[in-house]
Structures are given as C-alpha cells and as structure tokens.
C-alpha atoms as a PDB file:
ATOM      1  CA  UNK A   1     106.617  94.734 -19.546  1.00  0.00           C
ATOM      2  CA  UNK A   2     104.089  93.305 -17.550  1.00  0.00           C
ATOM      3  CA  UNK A   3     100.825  95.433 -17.040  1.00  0.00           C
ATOM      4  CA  UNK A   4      99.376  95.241 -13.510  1.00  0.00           C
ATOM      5  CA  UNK A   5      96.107  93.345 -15.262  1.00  0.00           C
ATOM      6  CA  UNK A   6      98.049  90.858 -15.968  1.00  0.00           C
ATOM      7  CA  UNK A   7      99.638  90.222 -12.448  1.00  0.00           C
ATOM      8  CA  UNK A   8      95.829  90.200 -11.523  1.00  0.00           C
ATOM      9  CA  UNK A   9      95.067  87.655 -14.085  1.00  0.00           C
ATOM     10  CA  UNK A  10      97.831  85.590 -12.833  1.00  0.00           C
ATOM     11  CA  UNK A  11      96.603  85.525  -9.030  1.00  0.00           C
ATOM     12  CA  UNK A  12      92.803  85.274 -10.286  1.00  0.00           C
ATOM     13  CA  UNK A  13      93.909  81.329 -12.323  1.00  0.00           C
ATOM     14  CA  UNK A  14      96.095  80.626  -9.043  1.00  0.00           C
ATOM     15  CA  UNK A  15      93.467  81.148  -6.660  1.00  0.00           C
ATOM     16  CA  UNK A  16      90.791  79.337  -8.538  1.00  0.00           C
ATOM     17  CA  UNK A  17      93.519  76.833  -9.005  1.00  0.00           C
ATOM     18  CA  UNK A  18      94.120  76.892  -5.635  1.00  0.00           C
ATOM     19  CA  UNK A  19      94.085  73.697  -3.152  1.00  0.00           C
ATOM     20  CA  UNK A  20      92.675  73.388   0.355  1.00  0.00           C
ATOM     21  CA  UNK A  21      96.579  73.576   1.243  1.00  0.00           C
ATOM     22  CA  UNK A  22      96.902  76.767  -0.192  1.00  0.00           C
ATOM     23  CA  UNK A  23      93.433  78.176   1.465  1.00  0.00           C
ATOM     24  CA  UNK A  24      94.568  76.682   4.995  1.00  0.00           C
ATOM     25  CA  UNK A  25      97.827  78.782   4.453  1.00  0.00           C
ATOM     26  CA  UNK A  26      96.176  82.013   2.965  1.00  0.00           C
ATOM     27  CA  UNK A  27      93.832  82.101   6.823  1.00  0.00           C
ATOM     28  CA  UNK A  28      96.913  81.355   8.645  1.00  0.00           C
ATOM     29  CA  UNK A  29      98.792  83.932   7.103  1.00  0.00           C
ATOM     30  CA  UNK A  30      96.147  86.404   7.369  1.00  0.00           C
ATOM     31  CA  UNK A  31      95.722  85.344  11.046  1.00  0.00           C
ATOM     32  CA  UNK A  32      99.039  85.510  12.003  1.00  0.00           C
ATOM     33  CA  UNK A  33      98.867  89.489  10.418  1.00  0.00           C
ATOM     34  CA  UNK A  34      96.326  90.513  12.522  1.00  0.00           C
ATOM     35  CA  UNK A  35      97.273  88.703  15.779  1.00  0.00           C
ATOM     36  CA  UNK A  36     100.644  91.178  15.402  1.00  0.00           C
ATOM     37  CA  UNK A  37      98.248  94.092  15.021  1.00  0.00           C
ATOM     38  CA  UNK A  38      96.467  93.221  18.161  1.00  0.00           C
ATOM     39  CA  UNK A  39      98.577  94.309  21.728  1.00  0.00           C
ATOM     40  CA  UNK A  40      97.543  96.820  24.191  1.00  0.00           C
ATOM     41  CA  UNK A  41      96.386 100.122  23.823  1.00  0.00           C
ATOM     42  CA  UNK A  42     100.026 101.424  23.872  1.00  0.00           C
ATOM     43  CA  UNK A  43     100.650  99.259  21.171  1.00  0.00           C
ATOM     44  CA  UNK A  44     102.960  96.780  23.214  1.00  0.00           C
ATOM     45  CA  UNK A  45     102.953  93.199  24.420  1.00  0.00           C
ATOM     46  CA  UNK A  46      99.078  92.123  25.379  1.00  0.00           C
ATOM     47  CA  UNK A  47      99.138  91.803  29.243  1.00  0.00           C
ATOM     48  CA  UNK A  48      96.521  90.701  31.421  1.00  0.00           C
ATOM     49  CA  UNK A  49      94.066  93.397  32.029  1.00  0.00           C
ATOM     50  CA  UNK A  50      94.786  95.905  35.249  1.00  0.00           C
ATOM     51  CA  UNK A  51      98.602  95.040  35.218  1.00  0.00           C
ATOM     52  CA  UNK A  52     100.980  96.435  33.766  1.00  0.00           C
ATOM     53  CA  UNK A  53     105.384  95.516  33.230  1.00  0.00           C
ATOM     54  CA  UNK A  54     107.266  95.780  36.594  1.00  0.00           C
ATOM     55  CA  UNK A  55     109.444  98.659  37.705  1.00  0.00           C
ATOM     56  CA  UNK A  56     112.752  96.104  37.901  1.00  0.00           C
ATOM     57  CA  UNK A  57     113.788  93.025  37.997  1.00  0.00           C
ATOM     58  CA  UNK A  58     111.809  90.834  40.593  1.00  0.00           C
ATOM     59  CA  UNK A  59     112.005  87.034  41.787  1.00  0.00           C
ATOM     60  CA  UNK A  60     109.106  85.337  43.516  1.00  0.00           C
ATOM     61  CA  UNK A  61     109.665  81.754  44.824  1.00  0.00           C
ATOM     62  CA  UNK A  62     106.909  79.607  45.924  1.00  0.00           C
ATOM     63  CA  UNK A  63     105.373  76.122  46.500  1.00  0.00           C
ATOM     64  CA  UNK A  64     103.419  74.930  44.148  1.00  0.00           C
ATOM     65  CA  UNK A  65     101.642  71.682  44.707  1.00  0.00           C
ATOM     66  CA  UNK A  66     104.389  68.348  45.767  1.00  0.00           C
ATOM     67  CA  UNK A  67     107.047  71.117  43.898  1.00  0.00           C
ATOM     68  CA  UNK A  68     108.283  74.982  43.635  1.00  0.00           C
ATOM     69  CA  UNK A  69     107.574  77.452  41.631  1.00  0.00           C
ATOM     70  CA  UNK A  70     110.056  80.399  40.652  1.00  0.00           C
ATOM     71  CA  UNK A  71     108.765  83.396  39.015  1.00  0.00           C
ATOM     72  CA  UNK A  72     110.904  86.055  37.451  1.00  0.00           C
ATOM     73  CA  UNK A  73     109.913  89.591  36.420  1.00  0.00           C
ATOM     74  CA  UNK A  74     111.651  92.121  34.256  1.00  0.00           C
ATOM     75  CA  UNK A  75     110.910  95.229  32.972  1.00  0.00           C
ATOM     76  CA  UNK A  76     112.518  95.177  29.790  1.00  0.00           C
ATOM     77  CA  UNK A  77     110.478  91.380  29.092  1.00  0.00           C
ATOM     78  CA  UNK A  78     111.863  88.040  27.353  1.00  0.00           C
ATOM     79  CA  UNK A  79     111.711  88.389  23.640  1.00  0.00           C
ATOM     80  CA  UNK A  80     110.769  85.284  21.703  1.00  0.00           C
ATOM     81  CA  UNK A  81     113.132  84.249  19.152  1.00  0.00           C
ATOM     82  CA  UNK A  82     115.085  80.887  18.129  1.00  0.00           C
ATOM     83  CA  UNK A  83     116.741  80.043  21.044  1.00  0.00           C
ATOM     84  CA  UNK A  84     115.064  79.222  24.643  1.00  0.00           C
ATOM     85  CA  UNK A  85     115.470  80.958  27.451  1.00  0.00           C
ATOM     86  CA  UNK A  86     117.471  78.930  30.620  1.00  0.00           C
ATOM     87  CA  UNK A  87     116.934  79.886  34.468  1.00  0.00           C
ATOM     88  CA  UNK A  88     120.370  78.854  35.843  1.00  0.00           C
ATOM     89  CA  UNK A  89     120.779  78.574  39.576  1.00  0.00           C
ATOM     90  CA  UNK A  90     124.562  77.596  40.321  1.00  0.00           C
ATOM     91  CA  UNK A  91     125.018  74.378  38.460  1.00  0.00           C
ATOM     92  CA  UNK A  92     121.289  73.786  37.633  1.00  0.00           C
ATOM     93  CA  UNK A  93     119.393  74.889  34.498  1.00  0.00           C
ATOM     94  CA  UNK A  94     115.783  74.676  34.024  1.00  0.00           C
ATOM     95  CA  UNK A  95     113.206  75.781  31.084  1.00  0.00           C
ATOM     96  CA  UNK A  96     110.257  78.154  31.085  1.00  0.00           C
ATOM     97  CA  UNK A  97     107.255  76.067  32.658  1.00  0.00           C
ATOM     98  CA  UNK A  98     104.337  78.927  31.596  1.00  0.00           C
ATOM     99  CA  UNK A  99     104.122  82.564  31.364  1.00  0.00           C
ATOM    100  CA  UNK A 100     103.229  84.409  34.490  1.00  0.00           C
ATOM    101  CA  UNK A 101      99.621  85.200  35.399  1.00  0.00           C
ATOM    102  CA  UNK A 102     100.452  88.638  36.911  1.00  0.00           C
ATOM    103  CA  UNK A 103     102.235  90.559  34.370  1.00  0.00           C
ATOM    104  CA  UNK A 104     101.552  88.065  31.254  1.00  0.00           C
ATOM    105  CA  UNK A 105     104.086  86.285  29.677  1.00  0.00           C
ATOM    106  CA  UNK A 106     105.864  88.907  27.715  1.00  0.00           C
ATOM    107  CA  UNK A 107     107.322  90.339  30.995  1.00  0.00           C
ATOM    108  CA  UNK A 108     107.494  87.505  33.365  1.00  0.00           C
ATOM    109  CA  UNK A 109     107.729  83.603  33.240  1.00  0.00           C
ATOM    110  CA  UNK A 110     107.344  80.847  35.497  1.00  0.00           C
ATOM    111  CA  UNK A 111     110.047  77.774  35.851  1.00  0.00           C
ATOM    112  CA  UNK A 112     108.354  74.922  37.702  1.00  0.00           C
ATOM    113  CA  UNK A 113     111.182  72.425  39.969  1.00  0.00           C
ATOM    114  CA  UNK A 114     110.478  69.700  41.978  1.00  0.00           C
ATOM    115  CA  UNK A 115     111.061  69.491  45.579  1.00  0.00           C
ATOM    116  CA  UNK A 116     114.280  67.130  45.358  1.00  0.00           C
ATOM    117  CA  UNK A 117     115.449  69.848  41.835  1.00  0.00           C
ATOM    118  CA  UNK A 118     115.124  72.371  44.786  1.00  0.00           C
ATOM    119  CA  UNK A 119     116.677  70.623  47.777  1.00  0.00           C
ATOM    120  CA  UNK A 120     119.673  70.205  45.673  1.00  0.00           C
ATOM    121  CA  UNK A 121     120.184  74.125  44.737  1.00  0.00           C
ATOM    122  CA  UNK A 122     123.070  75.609  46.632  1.00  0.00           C
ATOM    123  CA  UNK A 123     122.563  77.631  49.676  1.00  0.00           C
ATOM    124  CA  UNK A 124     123.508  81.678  48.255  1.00  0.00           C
ATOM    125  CA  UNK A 125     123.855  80.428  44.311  1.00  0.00           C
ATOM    126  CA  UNK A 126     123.391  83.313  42.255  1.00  0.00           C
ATOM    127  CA  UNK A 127     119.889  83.297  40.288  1.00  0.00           C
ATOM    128  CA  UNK A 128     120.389  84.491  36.162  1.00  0.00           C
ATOM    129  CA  UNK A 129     117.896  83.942  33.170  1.00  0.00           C
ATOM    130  CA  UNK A 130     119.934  83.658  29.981  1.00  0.00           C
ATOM    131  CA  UNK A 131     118.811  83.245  26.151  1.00  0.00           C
ATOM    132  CA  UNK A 132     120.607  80.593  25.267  1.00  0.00           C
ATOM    133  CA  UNK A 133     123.510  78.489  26.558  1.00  0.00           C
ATOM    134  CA  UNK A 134     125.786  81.269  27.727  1.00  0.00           C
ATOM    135  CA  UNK A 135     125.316  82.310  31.139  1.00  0.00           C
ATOM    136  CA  UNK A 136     127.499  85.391  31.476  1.00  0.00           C
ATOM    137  CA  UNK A 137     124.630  87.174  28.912  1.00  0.00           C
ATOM    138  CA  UNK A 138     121.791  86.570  31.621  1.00  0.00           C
ATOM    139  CA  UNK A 139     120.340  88.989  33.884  1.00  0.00           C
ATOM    140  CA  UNK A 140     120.991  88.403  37.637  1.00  0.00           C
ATOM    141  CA  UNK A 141     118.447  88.171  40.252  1.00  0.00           C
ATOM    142  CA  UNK A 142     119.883  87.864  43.168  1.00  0.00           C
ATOM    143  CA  UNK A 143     121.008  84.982  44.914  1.00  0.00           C
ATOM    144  CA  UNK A 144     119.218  81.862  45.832  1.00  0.00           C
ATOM    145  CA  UNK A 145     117.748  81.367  49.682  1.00  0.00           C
ATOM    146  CA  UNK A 146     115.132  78.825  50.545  1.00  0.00           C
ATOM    147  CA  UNK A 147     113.966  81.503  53.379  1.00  0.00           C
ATOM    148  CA  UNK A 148     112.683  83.439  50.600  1.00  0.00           C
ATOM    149  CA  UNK A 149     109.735  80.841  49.712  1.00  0.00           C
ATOM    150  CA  UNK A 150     106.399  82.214  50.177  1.00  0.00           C
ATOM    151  CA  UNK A 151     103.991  79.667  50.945  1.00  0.00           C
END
C-alpha cells in the first residue's frame, strides 16, 4: 500500500523534473480555477457593473456603422458549450458578432449584418436564436420589421 509520503515524494521528483511545458500548464490550470471562482456577488455570470439580466426576452435592432446591428436579451442567458449559437431570421443564419455591452455577454449577444444581409431579410420573418443547427429548439423573438431599427 502506498503511504501518502510517498505520493508526496512522487510529485516532489515530477515537479523538479518538471519542464517549462508543464509550469505553463500548472498557471493555466490554476488560472482557469480561479477565473470560475470569480462572478458577481450572487455568485452568477460577471456582468457589467450597475446592470443586471433582463426581465424577458428582448430584441434591439440598430445601425451600426455602413451595417446593422441586432441585439438579443434573455433572461435565462446563452450557456457556452460545444456547439455555437445561430440567430436565424427566415432563411438567413448568422453567428454571434460580440457579447452585449448592457447586460454582458452571459445574458445578451450581439450579431453584426451588413446592409445588403439586411435588405434581403423577409418583411414579418420570425426572429429565433438556436444552439446549434436545429431551429425548432430556439427561442423566438418576435418577428422581423425594418420599422423597428433605432438609429
């Protein structure tokens, strides 16, 4: 049986054995371990200071420079995992440009288009964020209408 000395022994030779490799991957780990002890006081997401997750589901859509800008908002926020998340209006798909300054990137993200991606959306197509290719597990926001752009 192996005495817990010995398992200290053991990791004493590795470590002075150790290369820069392992060091660089010792401070990453360790990094990455207290970045996911660090959120807000509530212990969730981190969020930009003075905001805080929205009450439902909201879509902003904006100009942006020569393009557009489409923000979307919901309360229960987009989990990061292996697959991407899609913004799907009719026909169209588009990936997450950044995450959104207002309610930080856990609860809201940004999808950049450009003016002739927007022109060709479809009058009253309906608006869903998905994770992953299948559409009909999205959430819905609405329809799309180009009276809606703020300026």
């Amino acid at each position: 049986m192996t005495s817990h000395g010995d398992i200290t022994l053991v990791v004493i030779r590795w470590l002075r054995k150790a290369s820069v490799v392992r060091w660089v991957l010792i401070s990453c780990l360790l990094t990455v371990l207290s970045a996911c002890d660090q959120g807000n006081e509530s212990g969730g997401p981190w969020m930009p200071p003075g905001t805080a997750p929205p009450s439902s589901a909201n879509v902003e859509i904006r100009r942006a420079g020569g393009g557009y800008e489409i923000e979307l908002q919901h309360p229960e926020g987009f989990h990061e995992g292996s697959l991407q998340w899609l913004l799907s209006i009719g026909d169209a798909r588009f990936l997450p440009s950044r995450s959104s300054s207002t309610v930080g990137g856990y609860y809201g993200m940004v999808f950049t288009l450009s003016s002739a991606e927007f022109e060709a959306l479809d009058e009253g197509s309906p608006i869903i964020v998905h994770y992953g290719p299948d559409v009909r597990q999205g959430w819905k926001f609405g329809h799309f209408n180009r009276s809606n752009v703020r300026p």
